[in-house]
Every structure is written in C-alpha cells, then in structure tokens.
N, C-alpha and C. Protein backbone atom coordinates (compact mmCIF):
# COMPACT_ATOMS: atom_id res chain seq x y z
N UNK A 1 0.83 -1.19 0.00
CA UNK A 1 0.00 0.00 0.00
C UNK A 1 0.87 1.25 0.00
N UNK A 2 1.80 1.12 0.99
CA UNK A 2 2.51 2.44 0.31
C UNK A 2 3.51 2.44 -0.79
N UNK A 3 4.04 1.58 -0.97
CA UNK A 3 4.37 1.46 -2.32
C UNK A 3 3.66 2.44 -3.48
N UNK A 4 2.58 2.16 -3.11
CA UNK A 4 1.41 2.06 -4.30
C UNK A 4 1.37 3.63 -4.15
N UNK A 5 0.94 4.02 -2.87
CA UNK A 5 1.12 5.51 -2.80
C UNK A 5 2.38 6.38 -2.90
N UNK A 6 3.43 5.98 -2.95
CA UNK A 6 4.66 6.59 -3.67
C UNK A 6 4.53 6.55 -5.19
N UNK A 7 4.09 5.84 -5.55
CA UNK A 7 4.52 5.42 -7.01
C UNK A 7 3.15 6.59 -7.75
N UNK A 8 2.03 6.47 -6.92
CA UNK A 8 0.79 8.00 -7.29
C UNK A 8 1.33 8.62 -7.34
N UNK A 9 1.93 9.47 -6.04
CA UNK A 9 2.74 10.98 -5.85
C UNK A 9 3.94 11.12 -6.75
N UNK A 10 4.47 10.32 -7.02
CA UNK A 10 5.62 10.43 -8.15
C UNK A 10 4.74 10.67 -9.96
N UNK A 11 3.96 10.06 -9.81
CA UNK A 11 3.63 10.28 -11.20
C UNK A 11 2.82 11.65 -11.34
N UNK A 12 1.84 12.31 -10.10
CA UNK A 12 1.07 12.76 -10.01
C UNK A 12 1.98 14.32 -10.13
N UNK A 13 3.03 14.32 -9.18
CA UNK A 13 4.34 15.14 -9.54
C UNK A 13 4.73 15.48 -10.36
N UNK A 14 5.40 14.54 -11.45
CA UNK A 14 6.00 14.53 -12.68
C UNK A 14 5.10 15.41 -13.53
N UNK A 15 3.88 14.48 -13.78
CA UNK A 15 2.70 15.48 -14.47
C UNK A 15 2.31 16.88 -14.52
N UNK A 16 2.98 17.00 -12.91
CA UNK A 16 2.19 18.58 -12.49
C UNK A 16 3.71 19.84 -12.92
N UNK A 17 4.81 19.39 -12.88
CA UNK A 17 5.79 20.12 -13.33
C UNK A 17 5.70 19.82 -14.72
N UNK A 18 5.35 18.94 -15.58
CA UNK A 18 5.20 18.92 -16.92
C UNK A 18 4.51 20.08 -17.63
N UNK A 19 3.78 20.59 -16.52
CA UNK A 19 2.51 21.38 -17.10
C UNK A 19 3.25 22.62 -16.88
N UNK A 20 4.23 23.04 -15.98
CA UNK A 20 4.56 24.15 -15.31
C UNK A 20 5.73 24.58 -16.79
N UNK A 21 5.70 23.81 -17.78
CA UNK A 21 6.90 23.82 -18.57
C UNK A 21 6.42 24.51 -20.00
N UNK A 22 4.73 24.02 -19.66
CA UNK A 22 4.13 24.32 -20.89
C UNK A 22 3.30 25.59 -21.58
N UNK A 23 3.43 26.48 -22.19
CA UNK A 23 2.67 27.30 -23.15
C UNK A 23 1.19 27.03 -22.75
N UNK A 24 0.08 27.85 -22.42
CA UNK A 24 -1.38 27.90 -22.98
C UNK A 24 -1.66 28.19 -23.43
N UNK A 25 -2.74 28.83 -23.94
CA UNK A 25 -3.48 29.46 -25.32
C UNK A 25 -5.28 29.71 -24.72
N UNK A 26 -5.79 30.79 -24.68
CA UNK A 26 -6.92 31.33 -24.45
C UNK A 26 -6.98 31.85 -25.90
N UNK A 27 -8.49 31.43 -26.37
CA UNK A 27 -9.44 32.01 -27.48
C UNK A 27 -9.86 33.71 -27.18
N UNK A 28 -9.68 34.44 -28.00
CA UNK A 28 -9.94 35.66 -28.02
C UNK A 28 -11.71 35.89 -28.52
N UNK A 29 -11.33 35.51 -29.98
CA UNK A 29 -12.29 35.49 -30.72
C UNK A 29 -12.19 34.32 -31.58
N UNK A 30 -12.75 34.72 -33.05
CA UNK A 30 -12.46 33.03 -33.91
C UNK A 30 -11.45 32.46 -34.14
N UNK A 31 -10.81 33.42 -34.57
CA UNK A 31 -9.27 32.91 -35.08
C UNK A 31 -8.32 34.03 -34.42
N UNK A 32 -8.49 34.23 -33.01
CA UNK A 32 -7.03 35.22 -32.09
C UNK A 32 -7.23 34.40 -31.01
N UNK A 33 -5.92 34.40 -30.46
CA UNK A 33 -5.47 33.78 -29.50
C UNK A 33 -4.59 34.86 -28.47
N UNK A 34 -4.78 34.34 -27.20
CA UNK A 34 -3.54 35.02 -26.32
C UNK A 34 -2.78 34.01 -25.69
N UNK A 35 -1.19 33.84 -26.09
CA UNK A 35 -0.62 32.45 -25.34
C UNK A 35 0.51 33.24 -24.73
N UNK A 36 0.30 32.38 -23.27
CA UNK A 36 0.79 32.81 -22.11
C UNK A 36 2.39 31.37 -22.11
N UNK A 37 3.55 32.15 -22.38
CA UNK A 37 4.44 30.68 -22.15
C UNK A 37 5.29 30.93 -20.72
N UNK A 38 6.13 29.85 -20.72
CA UNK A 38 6.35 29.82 -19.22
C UNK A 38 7.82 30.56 -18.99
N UNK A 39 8.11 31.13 -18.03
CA UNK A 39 9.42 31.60 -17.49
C UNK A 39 10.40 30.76 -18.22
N UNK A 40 11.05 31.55 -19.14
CA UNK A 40 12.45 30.60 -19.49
C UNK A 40 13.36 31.54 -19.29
N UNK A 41 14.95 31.29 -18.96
CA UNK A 41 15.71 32.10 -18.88
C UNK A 41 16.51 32.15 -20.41
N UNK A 42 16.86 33.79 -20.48
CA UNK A 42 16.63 34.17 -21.73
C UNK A 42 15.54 34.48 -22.78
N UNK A 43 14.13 34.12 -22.24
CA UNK A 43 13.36 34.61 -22.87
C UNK A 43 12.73 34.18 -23.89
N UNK A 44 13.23 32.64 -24.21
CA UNK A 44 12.87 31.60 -25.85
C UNK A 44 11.85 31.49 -26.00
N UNK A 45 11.21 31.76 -26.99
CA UNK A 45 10.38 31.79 -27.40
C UNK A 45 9.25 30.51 -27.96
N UNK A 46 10.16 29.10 -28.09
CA UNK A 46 9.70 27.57 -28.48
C UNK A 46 8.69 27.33 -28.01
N UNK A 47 8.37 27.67 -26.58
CA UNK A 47 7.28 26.86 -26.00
C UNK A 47 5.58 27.74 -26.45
N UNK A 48 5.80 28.78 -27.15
CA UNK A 48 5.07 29.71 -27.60
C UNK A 48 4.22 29.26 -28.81
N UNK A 49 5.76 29.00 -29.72
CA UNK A 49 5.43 28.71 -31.25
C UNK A 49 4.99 27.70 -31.07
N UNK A 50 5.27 26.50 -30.49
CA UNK A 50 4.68 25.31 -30.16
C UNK A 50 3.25 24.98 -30.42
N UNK A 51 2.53 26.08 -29.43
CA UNK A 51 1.73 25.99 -29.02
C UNK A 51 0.83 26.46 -30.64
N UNK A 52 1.31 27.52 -30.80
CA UNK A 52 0.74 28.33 -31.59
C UNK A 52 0.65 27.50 -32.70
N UNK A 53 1.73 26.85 -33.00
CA UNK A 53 1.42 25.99 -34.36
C UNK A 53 0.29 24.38 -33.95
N UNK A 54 0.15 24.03 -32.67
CA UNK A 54 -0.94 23.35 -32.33
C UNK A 54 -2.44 23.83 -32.53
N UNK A 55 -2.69 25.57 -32.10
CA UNK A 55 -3.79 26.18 -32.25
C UNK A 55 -3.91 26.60 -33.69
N UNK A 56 -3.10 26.54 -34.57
CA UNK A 56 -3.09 27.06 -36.16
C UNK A 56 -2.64 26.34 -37.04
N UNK A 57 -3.19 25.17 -37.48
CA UNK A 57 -2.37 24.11 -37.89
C UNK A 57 -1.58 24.58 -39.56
N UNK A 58 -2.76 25.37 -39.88
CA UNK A 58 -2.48 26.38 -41.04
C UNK A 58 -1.72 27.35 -41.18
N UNK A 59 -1.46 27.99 -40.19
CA UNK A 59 -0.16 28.90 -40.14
C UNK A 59 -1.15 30.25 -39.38
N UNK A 60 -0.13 31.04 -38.46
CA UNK A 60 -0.23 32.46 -37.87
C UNK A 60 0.62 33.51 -38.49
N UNK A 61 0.22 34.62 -37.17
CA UNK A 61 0.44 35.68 -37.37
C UNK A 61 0.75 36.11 -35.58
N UNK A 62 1.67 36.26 -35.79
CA UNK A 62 2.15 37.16 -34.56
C UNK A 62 1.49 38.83 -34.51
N UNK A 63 0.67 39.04 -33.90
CA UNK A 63 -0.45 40.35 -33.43
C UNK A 63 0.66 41.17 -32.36
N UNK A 64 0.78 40.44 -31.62
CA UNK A 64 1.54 41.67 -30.58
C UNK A 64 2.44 40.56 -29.88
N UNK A 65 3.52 40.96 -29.11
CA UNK A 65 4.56 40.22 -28.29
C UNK A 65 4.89 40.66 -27.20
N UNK A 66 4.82 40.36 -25.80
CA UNK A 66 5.13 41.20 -24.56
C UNK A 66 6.38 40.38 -24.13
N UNK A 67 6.97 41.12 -23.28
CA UNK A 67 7.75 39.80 -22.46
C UNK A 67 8.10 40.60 -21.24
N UNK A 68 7.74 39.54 -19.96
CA UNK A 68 8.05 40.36 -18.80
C UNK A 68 8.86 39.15 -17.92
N UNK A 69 10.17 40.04 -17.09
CA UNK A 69 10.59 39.58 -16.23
C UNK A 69 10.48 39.86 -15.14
N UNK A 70 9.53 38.99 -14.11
CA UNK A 70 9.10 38.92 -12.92
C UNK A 70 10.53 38.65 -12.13
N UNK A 71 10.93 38.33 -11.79
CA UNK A 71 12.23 37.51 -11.02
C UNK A 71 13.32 37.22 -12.38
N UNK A 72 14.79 37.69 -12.11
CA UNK A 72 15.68 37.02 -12.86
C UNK A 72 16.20 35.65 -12.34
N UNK A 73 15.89 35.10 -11.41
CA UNK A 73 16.49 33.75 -11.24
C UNK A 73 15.32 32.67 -11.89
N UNK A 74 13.92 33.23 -12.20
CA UNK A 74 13.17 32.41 -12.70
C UNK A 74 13.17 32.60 -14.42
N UNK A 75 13.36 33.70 -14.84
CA UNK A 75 13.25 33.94 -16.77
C UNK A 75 12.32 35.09 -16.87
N UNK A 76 12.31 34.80 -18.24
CA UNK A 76 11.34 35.68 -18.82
C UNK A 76 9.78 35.41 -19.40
N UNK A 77 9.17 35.68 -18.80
CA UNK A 77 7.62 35.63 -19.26
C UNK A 77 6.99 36.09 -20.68
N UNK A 78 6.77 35.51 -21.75
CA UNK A 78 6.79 36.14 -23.23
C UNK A 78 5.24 36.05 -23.66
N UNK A 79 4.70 36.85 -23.92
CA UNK A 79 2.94 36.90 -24.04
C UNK A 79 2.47 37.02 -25.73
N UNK A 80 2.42 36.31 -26.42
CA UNK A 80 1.60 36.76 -27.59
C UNK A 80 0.36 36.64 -27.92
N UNK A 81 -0.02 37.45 -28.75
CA UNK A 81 -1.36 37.66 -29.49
C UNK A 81 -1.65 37.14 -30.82
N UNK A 82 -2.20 36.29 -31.20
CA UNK A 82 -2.08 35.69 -32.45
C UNK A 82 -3.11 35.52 -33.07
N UNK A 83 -3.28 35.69 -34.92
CA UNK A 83 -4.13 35.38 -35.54
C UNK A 83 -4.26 34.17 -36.84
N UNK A 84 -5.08 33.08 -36.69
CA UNK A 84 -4.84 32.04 -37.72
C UNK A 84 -5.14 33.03 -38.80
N UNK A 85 -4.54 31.77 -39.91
CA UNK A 85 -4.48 32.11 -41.07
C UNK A 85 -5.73 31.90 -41.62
C-alpha cells in the first residue's frame, strides 16, 4: 500500500511540473489567441510557437509580443497575441 502511494505521488508530480513547462493558449475570438508561455531564462520563445502551431495548424500571425521579467532567477515571461491564417 505504500508502495502504491509513492509510485501515485511520483507520477502525479512529474505530471504537475510537466505542465509548469508548458505554453497555454486562451481564445480571443475566432481565429485570435492570447498564449501565455512559461518563465524561461533568456526569454525563448519555443514553447510559444509550439503551441501556436498546435492552435493554427495552417499557419499564424504574430499580433503583438510582450515579455516580462518577474524575477531574474526564474526567466522571462513572453505573451503573444495571435491570428490564424
């Protein structure tokens, strides 16, 4: 039994920092998006386009680009606005 419950919390873990790694994407309207990606240091932009090319399988348009650094030991926060093609 605890076995069993280590081996939950480990996976349940893993999962939950998986997510902490990842890009979202909120619907604006039909085809705009606002994707929120996660603290990277330096500011990369991958986990963005990622996303963006998941929500646009057809291709975008970069609308606007923010990027904010909350904390330098955590990165940079990069915000875009996007429109499918």
């Amino acid at each position: 039994m605890r076995r069993l419950c280590l081996v939950a919390i480990l996976l349940l873990l893993g999962a939950g920092l998986a997510a902490c790694t990842e890009a979202f994407g909120v619907r604006v309207d039909e085809r705009t998006f606002n994707i929120e990606g996660p603290p990277v240091p330096g500011g990369a932009d991958a986990p963005n386009r990622r996303m963006a090319e998941r929500l646009c399988p057809k291709g975008y348009r970069v609308i606007e680009k923010t990027e904010h650094k909350v904390d330098p030991a955590i990165g940079i926060t990069t915000y875009w606005t996007i429109r499918c093609l």
